[in-house]
C-alpha atoms as a PDB file:
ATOM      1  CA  UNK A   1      98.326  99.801 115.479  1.00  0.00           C
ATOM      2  CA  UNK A   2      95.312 100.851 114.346  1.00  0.00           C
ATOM      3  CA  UNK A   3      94.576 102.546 110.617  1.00  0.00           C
ATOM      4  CA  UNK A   4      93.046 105.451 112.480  1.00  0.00           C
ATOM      5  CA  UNK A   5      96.203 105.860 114.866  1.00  0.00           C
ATOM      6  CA  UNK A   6      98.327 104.678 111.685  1.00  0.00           C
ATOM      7  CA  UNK A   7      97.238 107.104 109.108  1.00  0.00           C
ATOM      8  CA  UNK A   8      97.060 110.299 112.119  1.00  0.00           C
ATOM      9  CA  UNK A   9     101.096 109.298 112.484  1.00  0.00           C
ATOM     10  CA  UNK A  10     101.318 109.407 108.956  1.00  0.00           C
ATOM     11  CA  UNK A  11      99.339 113.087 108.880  1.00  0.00           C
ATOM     12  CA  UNK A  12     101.388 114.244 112.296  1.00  0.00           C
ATOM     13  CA  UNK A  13     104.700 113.717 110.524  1.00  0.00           C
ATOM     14  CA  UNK A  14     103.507 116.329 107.693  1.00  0.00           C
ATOM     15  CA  UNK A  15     102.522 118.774 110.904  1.00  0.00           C
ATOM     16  CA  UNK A  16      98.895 117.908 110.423  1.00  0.00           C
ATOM     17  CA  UNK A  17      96.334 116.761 112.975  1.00  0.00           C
ATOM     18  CA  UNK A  18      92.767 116.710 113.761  1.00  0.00           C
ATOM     19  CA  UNK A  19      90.402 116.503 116.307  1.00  0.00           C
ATOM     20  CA  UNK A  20      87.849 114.252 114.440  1.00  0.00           C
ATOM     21  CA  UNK A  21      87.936 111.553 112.359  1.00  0.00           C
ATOM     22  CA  UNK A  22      86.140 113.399 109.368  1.00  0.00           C
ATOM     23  CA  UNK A  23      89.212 116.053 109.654  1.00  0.00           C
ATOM     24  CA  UNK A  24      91.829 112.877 109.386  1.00  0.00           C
ATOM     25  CA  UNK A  25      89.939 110.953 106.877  1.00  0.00           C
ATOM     26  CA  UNK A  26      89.427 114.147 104.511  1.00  0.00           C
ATOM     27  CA  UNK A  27      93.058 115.139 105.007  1.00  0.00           C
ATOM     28  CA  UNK A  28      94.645 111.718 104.337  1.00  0.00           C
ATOM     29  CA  UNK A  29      92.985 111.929 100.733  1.00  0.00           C
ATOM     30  CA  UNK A  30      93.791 115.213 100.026  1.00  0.00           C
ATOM     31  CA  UNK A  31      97.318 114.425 101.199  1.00  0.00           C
ATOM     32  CA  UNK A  32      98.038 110.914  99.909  1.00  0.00           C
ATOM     33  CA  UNK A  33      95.558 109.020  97.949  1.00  0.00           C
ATOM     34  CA  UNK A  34      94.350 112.283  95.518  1.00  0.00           C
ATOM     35  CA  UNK A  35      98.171 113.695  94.508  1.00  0.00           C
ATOM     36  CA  UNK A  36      99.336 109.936  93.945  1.00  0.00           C
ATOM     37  CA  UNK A  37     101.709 109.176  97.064  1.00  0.00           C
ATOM     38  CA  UNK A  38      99.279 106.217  97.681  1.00  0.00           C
ATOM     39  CA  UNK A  39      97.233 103.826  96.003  1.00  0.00           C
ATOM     40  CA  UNK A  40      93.499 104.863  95.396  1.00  0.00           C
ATOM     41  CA  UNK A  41      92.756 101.397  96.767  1.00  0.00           C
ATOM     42  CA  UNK A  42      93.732 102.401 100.112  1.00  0.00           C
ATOM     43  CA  UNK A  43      91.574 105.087 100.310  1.00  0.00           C
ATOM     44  CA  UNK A  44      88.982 103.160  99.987  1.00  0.00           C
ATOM     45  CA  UNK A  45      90.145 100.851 102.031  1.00  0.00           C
ATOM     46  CA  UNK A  46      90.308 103.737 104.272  1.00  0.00           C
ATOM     47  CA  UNK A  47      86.356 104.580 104.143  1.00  0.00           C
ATOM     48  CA  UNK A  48      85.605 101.170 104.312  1.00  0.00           C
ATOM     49  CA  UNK A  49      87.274 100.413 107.761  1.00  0.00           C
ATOM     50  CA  UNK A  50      85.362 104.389 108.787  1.00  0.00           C
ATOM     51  CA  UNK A  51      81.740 103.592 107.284  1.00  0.00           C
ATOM     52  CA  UNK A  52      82.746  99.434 109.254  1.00  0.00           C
ATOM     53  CA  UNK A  53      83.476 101.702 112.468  1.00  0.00           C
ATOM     54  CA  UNK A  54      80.619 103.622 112.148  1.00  0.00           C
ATOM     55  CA  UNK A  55      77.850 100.493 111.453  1.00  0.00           C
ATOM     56  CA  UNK A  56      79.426  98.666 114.329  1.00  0.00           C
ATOM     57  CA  UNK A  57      79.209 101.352 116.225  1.00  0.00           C
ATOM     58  CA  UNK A  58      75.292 102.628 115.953  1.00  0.00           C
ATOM     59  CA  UNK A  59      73.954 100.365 114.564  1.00  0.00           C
ATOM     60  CA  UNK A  60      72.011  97.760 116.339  1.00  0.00           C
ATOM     61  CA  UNK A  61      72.259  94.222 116.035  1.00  0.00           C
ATOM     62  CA  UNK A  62      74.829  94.067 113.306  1.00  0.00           C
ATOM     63  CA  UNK A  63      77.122  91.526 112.618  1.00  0.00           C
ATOM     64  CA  UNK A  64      79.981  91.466 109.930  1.00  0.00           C
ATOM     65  CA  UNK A  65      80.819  87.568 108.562  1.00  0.00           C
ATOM     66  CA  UNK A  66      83.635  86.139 109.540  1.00  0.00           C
ATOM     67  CA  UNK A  67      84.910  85.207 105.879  1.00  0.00           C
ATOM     68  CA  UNK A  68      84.631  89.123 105.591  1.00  0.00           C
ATOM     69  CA  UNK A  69      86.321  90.072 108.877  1.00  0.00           C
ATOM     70  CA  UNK A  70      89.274  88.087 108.135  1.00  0.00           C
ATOM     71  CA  UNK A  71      89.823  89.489 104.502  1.00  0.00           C
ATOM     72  CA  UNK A  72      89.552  93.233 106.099  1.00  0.00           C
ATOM     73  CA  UNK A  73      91.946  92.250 108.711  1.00  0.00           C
ATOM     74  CA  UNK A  74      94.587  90.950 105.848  1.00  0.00           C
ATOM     75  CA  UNK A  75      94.475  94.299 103.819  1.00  0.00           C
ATOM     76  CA  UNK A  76      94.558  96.693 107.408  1.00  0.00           C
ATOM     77  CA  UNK A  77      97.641  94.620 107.722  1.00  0.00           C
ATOM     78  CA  UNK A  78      99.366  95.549 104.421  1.00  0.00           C
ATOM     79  CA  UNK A  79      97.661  99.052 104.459  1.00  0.00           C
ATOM     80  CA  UNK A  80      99.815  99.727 107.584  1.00  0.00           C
ATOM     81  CA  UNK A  81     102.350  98.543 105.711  1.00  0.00           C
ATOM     82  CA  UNK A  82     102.051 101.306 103.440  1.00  0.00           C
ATOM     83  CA  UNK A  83     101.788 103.856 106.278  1.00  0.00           C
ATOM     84  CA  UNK A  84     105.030 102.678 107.717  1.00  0.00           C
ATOM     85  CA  UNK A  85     106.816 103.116 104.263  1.00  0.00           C
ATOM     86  CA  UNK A  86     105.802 106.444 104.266  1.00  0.00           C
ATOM     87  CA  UNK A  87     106.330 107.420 107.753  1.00  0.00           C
ATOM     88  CA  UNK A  88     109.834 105.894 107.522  1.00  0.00           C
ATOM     89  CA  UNK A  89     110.353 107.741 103.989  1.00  0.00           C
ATOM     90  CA  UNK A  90     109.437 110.995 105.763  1.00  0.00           C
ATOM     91  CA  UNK A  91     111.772 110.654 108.839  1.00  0.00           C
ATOM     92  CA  UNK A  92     114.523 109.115 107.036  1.00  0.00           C
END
């Protein structure tokens, strides 16, 4: 899973979704990072992984290290963790 598709789960179990990624990203700091539920570090996690997205993206010729990629790939990893602990907090 993706943190994109990961925190929209997350949002859709609360009855909120979005059409753009803005909508999600603004709404899973309002919802979870600003009251407390989660860590602030996984909101910025969170814009991270976006502004990553967005370089990758439109930008030409860029190229992320792989010391970097790897390190990103460990904390998506235990940020979905997260999500699932909340999704599974919700439902249950």
């Amino acid at each position: 899973m993706r943190p994109f598709m990961g925190v929209s789960a997350l949002l859709m179990e609360h009855d909120l979704s979005f059409k753009k990624h803005s909508g999600v990203r603004a709404a899973f700091h309002q919802q979870f990072t600003k009251t407390g539920v989660l860590d602030p570090k996984w909101g910025r996690l969170y814009d991270q992984l976006f502004e990553d997205r967005q370089e990758g993206d439109y930008m030409a010729f860029i190229s992320f290290e792989p010391d970097y990629v790897e390190s990103q790939l460990t904390r998506c990893t235990q940020f979905l963790d997260q999500l699932r602990l909340l999704r599974t907090s919700v439902s249950g």
